[in-house]
Protein backbone atom coordinates (compact mmCIF):
# COMPACT_ATOMS: atom_id res chain seq x y z
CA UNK A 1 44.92 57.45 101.81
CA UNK A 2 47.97 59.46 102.20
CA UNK A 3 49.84 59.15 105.44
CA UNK A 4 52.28 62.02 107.35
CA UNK A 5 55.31 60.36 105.73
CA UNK A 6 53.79 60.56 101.80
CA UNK A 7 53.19 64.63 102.63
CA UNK A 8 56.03 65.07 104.17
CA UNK A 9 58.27 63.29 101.00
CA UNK A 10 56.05 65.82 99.11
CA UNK A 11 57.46 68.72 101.34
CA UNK A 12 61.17 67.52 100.85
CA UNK A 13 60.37 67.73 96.68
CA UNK A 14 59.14 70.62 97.26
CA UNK A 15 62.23 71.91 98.80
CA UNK A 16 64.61 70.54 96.51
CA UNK A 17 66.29 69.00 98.95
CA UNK A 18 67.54 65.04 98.84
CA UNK A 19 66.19 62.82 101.28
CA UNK A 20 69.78 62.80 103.12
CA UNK A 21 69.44 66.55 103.75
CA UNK A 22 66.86 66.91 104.82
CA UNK A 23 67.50 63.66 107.15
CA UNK A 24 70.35 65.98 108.44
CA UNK A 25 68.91 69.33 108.56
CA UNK A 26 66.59 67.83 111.30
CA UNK A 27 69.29 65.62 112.59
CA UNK A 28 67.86 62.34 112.21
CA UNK A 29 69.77 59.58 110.94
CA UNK A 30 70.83 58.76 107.63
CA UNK A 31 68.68 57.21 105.94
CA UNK A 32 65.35 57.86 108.01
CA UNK A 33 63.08 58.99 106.13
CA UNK A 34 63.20 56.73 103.15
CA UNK A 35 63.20 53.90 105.73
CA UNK A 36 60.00 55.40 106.90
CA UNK A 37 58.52 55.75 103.46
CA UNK A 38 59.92 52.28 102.95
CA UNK A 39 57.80 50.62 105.62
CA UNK A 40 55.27 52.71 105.38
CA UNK A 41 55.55 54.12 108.77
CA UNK A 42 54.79 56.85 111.20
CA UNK A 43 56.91 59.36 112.07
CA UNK A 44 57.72 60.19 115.41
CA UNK A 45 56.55 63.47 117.33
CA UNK A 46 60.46 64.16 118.05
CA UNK A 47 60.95 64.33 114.63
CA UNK A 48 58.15 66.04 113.70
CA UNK A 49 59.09 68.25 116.12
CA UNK A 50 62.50 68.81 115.15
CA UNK A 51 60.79 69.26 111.61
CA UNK A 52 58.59 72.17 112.61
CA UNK A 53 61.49 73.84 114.30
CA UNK A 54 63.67 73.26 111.23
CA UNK A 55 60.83 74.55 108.59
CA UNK A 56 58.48 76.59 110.16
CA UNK A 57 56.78 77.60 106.49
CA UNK A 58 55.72 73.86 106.41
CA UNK A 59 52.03 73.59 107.90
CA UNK A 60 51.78 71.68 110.60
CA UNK A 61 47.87 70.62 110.09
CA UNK A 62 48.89 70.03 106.57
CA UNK A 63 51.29 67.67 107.33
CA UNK A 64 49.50 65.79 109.88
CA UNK A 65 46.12 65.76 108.68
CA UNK A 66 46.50 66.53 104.61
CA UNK A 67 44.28 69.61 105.10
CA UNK A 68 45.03 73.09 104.20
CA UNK A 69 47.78 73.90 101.94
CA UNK A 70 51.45 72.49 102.24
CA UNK A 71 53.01 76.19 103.43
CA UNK A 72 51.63 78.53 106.07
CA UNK A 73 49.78 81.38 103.64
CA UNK A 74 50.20 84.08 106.80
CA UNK A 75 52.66 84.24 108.82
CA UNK A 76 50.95 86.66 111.29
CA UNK A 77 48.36 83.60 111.58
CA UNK A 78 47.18 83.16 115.28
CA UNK A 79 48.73 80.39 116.84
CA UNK A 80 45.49 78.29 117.52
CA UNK A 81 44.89 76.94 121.35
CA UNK A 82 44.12 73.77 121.51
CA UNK A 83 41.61 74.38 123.77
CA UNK A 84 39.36 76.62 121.68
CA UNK A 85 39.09 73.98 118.69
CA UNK A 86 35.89 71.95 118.30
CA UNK A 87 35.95 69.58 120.60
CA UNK A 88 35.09 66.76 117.69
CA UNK A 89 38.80 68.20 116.24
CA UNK A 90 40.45 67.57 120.22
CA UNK A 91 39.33 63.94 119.72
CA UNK A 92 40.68 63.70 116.07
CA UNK A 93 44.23 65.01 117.04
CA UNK A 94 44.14 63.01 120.39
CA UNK A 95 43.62 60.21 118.13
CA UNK A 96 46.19 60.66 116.25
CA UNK A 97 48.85 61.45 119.00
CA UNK A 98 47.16 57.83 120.32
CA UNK A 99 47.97 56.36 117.23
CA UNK A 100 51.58 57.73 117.27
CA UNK A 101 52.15 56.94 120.22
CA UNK A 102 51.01 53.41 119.98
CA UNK A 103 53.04 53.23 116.50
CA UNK A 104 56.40 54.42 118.21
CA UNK A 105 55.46 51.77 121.20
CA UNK A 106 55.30 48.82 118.57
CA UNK A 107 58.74 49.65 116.81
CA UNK A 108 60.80 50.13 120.40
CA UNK A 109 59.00 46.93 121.57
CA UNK A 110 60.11 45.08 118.64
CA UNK A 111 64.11 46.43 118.61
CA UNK A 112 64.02 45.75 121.96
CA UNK A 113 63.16 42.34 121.07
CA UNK A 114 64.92 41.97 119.02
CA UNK A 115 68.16 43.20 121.45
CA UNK A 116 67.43 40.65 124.09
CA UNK A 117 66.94 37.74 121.80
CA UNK A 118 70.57 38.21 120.58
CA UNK A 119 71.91 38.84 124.15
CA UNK A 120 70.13 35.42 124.95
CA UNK A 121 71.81 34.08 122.25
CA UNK A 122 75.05 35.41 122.93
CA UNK A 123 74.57 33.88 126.65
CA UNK A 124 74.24 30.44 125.28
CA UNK A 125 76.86 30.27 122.59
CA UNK A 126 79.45 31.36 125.25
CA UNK A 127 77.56 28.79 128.08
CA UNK A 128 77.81 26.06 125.36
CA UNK A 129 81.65 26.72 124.57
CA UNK A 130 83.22 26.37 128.17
């Protein structure tokens, strides 16, 4: 199964544009997005964000959910409410904004982790010198 980060490398071929600009275009950090393809990741809603502002041809459903086609076909297409979609397609996308969300939680709990570990570290090589 293909995940938001395998379309959205599929977008940036598409383009014709190297990894590293389009990292920049959206300004995210060198590097980003073939760390996310790396560890198979999510991508954050900031960034996808950012992405949508950046390419607004690229379709958003597309690149969420892998349905429809890669580029808006009409640009006079209704913005859709979330409110009028099937309620069984509220609960998929809530999912998925769960899911996110619960991703993004996992990574910042692990830096952070990671962060105080060293500090504690630090502390006790400089307790253990004097």
């Amino acid at each position: 199964m293909f995940k938001t980060i395998d379309r959205l490398i599929q977008f940036i071929k598409f383009s014709g544009l190297s990894a590293r600009q389009f990292d920049l275009s959206i300004g995210a950090g060198n590097g980003y997005t073939l760390r996310m393809q790396k560890n198979n990741a999510s991508i954050g809603s900031d960034v996808i964000e950012n992405i949508i502002k950046t390419y607004p041809e690229l379709n958003l459903v597309w690149l969420i959910t892998g349905e429809g086609e890669m580029l808006k076909t009409d640009e006079k297409e209704p913005i859709l409410n979330f409110e009028d979609l099937p309620r069984s397609r509220q609960k998929e996308i809530e999912q998925i904004i769960e899911e996110k969300i619960r991703e993004k939680q996992e990574i910042e709990l692990k830096l952070l982790l990671k962060e105080v570990t060293k500090a504690i570290e630090n502390r006790q090589g400089k307790t253990e010198k004097n």
